[in-house]
Protein backbone atom coordinates (compact mmCIF):
# COMPACT_ATOMS: atom_id res chain seq x y z
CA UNK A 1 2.33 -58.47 -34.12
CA UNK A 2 2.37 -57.68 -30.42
CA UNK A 3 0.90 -54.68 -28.86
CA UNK A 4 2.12 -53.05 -25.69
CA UNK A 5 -0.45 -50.79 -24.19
CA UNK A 6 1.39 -48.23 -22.01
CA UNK A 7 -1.09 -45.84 -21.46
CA UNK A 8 -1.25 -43.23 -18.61
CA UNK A 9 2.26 -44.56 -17.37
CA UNK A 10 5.14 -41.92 -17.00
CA UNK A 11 8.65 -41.99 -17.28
CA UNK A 12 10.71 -44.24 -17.15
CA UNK A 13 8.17 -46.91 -17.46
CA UNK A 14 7.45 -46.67 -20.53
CA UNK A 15 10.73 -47.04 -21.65
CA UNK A 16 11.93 -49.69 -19.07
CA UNK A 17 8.30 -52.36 -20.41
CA UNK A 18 8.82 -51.88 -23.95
CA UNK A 19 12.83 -53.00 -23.14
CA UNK A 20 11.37 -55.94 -21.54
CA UNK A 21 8.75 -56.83 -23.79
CA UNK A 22 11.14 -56.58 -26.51
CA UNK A 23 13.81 -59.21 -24.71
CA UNK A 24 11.00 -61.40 -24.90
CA UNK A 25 10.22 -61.64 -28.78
CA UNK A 26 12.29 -62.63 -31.47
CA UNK A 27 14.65 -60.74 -33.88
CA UNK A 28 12.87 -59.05 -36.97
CA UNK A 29 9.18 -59.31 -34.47
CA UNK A 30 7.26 -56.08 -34.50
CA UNK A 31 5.95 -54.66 -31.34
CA UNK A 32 2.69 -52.37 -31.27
CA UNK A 33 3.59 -49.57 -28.51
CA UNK A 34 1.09 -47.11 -27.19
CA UNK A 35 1.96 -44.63 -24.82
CA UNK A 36 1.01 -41.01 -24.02
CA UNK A 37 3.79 -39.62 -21.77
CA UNK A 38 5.59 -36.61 -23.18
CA UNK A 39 8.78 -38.06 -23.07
CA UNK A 40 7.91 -41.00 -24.83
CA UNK A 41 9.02 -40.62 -28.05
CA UNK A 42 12.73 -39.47 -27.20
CA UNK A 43 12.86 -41.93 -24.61
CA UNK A 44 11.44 -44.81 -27.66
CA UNK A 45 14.16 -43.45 -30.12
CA UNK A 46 16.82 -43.71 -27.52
CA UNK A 47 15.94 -47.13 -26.30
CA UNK A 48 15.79 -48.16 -30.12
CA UNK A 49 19.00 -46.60 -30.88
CA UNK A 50 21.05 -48.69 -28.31
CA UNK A 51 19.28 -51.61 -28.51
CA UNK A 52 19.58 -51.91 -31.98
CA UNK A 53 16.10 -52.12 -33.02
CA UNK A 54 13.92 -50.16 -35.87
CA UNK A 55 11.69 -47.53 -35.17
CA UNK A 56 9.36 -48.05 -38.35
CA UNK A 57 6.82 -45.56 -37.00
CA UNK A 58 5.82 -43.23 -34.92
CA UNK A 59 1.78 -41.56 -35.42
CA UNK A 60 -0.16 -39.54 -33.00
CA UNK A 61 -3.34 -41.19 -31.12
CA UNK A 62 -6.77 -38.66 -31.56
CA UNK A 63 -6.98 -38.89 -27.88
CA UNK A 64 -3.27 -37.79 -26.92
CA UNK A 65 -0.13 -39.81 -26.91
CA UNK A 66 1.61 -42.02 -29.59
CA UNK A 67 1.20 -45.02 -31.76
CA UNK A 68 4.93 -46.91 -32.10
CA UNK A 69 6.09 -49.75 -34.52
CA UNK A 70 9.00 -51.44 -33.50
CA UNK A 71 11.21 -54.01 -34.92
CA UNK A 72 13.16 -56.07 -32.81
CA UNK A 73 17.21 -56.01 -33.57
């Protein structure tokens, strides 16, 4: 499992790395996301949406932000 630390970036970045990162692994791979923008989780369901991929899960960090499991499509 890969894990994608996105940490302290805002929008769109988020979005736009874990697209990237995602090209770059193969279908059914799981990708560890962390990211604490507030616009990070519609912007993750969105991406996931149109690119086909699962969002297994989506858990809040103590410290603020988001913990995202993604399967590739």
């Amino acid at each position: 499992m890969t894990e994608l630390d996105l940490l302290g970036l805002k929008c769109p970045l988020p979005a736009l790395r874990t697209a990237k990162r995602l090209e770059l692994l193969p279908s059914g791979a799981e990708l560890v996301l962390l990211a604490d923008d507030p616009l990070a989780p519609l912007d993750i369901q969105h991406l996931c949406n149109d690119g086909g991929h699962g969002l297994l899960s989506r858990e809040p960090l103590a410290a603020g932000g988001w913990r995202f499991v993604i399967r590739r499509g």
